[in-house]
PDB file of N, CA and C in Angstrom:
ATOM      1  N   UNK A   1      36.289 -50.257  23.641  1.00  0.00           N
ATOM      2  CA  UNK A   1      37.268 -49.197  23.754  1.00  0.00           C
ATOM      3  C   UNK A   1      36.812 -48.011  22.921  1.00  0.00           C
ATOM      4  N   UNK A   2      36.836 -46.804  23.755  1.00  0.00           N
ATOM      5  CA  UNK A   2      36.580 -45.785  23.026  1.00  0.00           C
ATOM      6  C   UNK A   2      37.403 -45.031  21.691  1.00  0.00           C
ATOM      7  N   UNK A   3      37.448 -44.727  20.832  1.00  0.00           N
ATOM      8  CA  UNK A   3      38.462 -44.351  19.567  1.00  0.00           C
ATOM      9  C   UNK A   3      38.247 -42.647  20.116  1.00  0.00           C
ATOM     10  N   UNK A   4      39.156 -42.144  19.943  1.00  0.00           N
ATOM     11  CA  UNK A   4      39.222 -40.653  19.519  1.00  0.00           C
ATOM     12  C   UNK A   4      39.412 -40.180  18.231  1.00  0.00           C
ATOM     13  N   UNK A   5      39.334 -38.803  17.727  1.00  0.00           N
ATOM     14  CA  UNK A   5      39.758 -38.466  16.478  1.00  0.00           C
ATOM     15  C   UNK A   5      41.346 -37.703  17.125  1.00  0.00           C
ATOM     16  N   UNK A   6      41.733 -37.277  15.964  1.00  0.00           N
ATOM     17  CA  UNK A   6      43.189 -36.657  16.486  1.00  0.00           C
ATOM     18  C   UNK A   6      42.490 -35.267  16.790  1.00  0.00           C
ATOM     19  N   UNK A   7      41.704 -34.842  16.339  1.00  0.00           N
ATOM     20  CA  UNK A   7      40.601 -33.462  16.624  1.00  0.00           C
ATOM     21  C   UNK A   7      40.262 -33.171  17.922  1.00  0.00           C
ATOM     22  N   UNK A   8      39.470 -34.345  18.125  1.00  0.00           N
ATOM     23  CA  UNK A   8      38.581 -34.604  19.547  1.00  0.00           C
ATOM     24  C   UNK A   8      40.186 -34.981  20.711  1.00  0.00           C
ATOM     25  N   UNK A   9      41.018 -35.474  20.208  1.00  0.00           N
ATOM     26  CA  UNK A   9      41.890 -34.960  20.977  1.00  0.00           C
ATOM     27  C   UNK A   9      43.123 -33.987  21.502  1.00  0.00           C
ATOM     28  N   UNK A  10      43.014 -33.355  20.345  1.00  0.00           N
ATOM     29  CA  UNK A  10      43.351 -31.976  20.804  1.00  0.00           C
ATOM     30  C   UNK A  10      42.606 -31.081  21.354  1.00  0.00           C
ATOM     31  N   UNK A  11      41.247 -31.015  21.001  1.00  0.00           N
ATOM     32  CA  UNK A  11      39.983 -30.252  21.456  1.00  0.00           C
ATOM     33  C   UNK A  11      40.091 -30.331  23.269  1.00  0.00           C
ATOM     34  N   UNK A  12      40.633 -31.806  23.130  1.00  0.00           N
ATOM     35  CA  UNK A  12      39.914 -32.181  25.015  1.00  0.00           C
ATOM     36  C   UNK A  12      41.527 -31.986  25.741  1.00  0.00           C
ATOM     37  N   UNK A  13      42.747 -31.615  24.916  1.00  0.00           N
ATOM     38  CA  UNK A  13      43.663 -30.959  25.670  1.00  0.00           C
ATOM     39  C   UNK A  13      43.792 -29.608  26.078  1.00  0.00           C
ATOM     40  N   UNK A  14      42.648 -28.679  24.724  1.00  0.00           N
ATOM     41  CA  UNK A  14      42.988 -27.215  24.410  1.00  0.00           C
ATOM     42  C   UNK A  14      42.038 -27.091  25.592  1.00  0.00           C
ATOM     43  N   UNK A  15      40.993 -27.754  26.179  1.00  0.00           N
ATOM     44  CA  UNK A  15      39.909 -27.433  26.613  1.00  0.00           C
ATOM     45  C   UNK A  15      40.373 -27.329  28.357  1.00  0.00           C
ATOM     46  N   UNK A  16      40.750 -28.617  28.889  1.00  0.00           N
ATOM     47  CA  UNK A  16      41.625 -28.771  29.855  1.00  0.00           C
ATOM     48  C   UNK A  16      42.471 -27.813  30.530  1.00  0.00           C
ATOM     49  N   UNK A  17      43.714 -27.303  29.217  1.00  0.00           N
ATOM     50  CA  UNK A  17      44.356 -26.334  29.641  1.00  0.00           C
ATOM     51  C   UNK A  17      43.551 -25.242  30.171  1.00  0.00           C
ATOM     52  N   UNK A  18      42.818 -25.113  29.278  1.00  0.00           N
ATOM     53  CA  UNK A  18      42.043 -23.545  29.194  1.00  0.00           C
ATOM     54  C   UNK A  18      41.033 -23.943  30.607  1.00  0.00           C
ATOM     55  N   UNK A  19      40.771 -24.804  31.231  1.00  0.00           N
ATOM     56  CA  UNK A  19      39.780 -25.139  32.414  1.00  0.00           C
ATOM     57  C   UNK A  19      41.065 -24.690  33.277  1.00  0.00           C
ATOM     58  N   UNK A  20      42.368 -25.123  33.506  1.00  0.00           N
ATOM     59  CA  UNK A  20      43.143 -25.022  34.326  1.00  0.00           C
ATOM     60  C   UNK A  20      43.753 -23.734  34.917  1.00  0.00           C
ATOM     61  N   UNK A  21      43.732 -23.180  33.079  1.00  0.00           N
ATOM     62  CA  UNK A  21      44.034 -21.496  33.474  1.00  0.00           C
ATOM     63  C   UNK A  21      43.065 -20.494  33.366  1.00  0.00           C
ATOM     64  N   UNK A  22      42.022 -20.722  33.748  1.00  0.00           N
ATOM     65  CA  UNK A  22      40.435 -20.026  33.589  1.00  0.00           C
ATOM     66  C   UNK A  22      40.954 -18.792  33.817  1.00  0.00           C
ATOM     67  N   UNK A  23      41.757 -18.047  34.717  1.00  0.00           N
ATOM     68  CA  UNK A  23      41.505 -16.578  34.852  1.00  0.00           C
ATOM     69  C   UNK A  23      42.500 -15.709  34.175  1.00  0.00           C
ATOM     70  N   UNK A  24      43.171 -16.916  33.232  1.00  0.00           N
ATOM     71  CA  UNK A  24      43.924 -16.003  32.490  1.00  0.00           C
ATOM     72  C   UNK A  24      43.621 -16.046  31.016  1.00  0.00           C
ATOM     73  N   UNK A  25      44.590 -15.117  30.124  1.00  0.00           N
ATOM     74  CA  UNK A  25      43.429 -15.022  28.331  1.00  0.00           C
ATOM     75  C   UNK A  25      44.876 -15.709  27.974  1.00  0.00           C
ATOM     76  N   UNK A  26      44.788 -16.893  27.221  1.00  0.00           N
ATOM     77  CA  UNK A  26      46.093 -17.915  26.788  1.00  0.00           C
ATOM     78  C   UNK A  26      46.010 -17.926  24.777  1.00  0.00           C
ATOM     79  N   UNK A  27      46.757 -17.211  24.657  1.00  0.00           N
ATOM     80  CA  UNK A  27      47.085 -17.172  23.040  1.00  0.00           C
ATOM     81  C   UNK A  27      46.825 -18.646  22.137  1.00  0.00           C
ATOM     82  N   UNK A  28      46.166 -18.665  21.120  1.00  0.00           N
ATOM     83  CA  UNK A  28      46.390 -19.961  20.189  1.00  0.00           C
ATOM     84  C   UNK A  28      47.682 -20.218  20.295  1.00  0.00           C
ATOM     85  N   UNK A  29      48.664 -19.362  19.848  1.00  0.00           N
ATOM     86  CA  UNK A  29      49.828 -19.818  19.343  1.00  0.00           C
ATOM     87  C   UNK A  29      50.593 -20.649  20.701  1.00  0.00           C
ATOM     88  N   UNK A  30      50.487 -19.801  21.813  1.00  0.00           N
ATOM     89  CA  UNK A  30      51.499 -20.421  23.212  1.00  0.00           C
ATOM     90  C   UNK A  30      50.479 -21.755  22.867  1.00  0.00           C
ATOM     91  N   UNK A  31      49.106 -22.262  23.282  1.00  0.00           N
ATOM     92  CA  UNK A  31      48.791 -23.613  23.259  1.00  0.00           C
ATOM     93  C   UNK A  31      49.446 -24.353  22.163  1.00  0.00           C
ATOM     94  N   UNK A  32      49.376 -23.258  21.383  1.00  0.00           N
ATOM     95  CA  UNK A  32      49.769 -24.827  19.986  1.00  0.00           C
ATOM     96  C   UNK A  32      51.187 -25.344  19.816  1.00  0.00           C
ATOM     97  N   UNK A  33      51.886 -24.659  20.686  1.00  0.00           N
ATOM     98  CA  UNK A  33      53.556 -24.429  20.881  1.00  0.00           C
ATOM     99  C   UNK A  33      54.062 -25.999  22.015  1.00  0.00           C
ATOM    100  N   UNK A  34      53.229 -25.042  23.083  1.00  0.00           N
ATOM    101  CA  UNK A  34      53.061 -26.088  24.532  1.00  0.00           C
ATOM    102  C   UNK A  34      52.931 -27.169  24.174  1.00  0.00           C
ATOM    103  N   UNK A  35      51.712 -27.498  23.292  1.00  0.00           N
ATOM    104  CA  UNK A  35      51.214 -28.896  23.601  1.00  0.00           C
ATOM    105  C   UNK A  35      51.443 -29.602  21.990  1.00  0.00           C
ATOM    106  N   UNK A  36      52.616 -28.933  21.090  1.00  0.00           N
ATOM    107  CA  UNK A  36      53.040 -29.350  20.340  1.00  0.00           C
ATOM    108  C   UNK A  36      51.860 -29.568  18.808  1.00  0.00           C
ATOM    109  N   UNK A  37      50.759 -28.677  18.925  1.00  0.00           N
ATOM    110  CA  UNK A  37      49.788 -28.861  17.911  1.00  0.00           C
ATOM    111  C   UNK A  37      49.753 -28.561  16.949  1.00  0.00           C
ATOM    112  N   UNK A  38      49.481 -28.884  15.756  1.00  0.00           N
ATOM    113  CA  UNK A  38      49.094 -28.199  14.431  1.00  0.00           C
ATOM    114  C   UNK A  38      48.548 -26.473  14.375  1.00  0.00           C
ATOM    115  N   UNK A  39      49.105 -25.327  14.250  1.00  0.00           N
ATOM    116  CA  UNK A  39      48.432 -23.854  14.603  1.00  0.00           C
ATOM    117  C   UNK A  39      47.106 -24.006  14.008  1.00  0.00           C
ATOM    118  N   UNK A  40      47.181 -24.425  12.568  1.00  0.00           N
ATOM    119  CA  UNK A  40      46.026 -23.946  11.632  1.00  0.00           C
ATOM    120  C   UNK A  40      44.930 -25.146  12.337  1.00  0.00           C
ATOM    121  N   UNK A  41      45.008 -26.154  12.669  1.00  0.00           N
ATOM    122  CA  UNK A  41      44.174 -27.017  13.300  1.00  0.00           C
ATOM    123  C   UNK A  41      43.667 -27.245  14.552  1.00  0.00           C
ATOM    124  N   UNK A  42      44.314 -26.312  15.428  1.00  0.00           N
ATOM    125  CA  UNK A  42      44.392 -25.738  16.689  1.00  0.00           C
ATOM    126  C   UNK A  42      43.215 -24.676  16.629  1.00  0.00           C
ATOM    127  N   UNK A  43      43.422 -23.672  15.464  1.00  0.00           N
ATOM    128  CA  UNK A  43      42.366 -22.405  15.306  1.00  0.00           C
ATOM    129  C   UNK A  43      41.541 -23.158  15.004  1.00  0.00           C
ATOM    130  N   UNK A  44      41.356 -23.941  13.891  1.00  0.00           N
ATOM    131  CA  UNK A  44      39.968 -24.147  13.504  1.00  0.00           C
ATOM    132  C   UNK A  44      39.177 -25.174  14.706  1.00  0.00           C
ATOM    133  N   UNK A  45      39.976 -25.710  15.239  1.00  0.00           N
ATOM    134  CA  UNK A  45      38.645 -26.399  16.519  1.00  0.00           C
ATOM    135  C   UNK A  45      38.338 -25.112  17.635  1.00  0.00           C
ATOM    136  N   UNK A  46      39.510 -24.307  18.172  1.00  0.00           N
ATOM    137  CA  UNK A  46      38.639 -23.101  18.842  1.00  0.00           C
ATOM    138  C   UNK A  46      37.644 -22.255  18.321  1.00  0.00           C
ATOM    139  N   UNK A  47      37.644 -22.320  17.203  1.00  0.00           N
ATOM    140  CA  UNK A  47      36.937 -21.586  16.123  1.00  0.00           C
ATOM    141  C   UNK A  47      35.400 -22.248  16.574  1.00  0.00           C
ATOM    142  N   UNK A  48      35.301 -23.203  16.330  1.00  0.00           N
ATOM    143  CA  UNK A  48      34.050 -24.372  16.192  1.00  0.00           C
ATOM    144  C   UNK A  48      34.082 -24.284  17.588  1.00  0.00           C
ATOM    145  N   UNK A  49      34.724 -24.325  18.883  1.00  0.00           N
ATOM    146  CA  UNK A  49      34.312 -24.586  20.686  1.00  0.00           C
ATOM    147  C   UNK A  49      33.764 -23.371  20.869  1.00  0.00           C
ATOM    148  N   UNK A  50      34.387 -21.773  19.852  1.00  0.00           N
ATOM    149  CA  UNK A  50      34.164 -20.809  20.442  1.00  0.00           C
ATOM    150  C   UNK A  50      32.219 -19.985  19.512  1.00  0.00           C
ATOM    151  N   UNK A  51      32.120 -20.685  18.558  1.00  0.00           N
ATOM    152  CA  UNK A  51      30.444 -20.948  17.833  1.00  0.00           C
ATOM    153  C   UNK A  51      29.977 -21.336  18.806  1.00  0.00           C
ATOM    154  N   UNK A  52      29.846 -23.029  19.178  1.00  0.00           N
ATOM    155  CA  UNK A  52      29.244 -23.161  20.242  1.00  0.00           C
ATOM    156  C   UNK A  52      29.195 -22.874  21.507  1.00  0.00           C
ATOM    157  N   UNK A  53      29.363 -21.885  22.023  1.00  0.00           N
ATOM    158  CA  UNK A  53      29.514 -20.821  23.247  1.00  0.00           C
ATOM    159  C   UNK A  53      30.388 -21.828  24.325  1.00  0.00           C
ATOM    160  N   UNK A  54      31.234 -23.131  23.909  1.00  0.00           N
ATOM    161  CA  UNK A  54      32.022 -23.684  25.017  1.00  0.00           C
ATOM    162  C   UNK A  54      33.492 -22.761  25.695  1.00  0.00           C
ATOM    163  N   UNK A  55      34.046 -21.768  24.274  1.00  0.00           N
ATOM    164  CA  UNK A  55      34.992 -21.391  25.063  1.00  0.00           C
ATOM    165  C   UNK A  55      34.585 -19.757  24.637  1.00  0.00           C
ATOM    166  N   UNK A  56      35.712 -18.490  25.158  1.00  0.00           N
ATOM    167  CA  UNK A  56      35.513 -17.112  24.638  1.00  0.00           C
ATOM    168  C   UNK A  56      36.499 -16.609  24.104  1.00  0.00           C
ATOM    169  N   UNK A  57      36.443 -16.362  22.838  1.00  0.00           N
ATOM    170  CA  UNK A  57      37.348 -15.562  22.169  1.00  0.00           C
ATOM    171  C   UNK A  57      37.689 -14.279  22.860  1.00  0.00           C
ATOM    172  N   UNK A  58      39.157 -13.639  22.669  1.00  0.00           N
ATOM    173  CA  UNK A  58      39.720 -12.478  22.389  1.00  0.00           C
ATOM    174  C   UNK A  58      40.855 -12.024  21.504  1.00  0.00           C
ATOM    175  N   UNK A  59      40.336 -10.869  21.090  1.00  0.00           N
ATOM    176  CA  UNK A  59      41.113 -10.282  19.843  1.00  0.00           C
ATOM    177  C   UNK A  59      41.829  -9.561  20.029  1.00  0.00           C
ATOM    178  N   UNK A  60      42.994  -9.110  19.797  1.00  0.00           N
ATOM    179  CA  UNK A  60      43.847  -8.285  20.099  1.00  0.00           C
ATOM    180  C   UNK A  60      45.381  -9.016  20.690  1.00  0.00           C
ATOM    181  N   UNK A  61      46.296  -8.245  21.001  1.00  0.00           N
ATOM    182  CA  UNK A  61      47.551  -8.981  21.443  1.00  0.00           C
ATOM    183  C   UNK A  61      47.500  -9.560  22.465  1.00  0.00           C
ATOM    184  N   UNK A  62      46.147  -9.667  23.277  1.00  0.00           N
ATOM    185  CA  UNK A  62      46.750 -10.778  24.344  1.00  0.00           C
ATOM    186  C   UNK A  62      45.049 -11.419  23.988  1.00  0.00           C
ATOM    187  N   UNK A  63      44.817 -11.456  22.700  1.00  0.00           N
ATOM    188  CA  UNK A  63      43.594 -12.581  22.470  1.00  0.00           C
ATOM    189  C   UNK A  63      44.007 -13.300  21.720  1.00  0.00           C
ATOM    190  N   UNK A  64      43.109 -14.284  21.381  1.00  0.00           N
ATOM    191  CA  UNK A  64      43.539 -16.033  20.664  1.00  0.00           C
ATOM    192  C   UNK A  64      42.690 -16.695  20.143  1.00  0.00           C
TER     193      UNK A  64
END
């Protein structure tokens, strides 16, 4: 049986969503709201998906 971290599974929900709504720009905060996550632990794994070129940041009021 495979183990997850609580990390690796938020990572593979934030990631999901964000596959589902590809053509739209989705705020940290609405994900971390939605899917009931930690904010500050929420940023720091997009932080680390968005280093390794898996996801794309935007800044501003409708970035995350």
């Amino acid at each position: 049986m495979l183990a997850l971290t609580k990390k690796t599974d938020y990572a593979l929900i934030a990631l999901s969503e964000l596959a589902r709504r590809e053509a739209e720009v989705l705020s940290v905060r609405e994900l971390s709201e939605r899917h009931r996550m930690p904010l500050p632990l929420l940023t720091n794994i997009l932080k680390n998906l968005t280093r390794a070129g898996i996801v794309v940041s935007v800044r501003g009021v409708l970035g995350g």
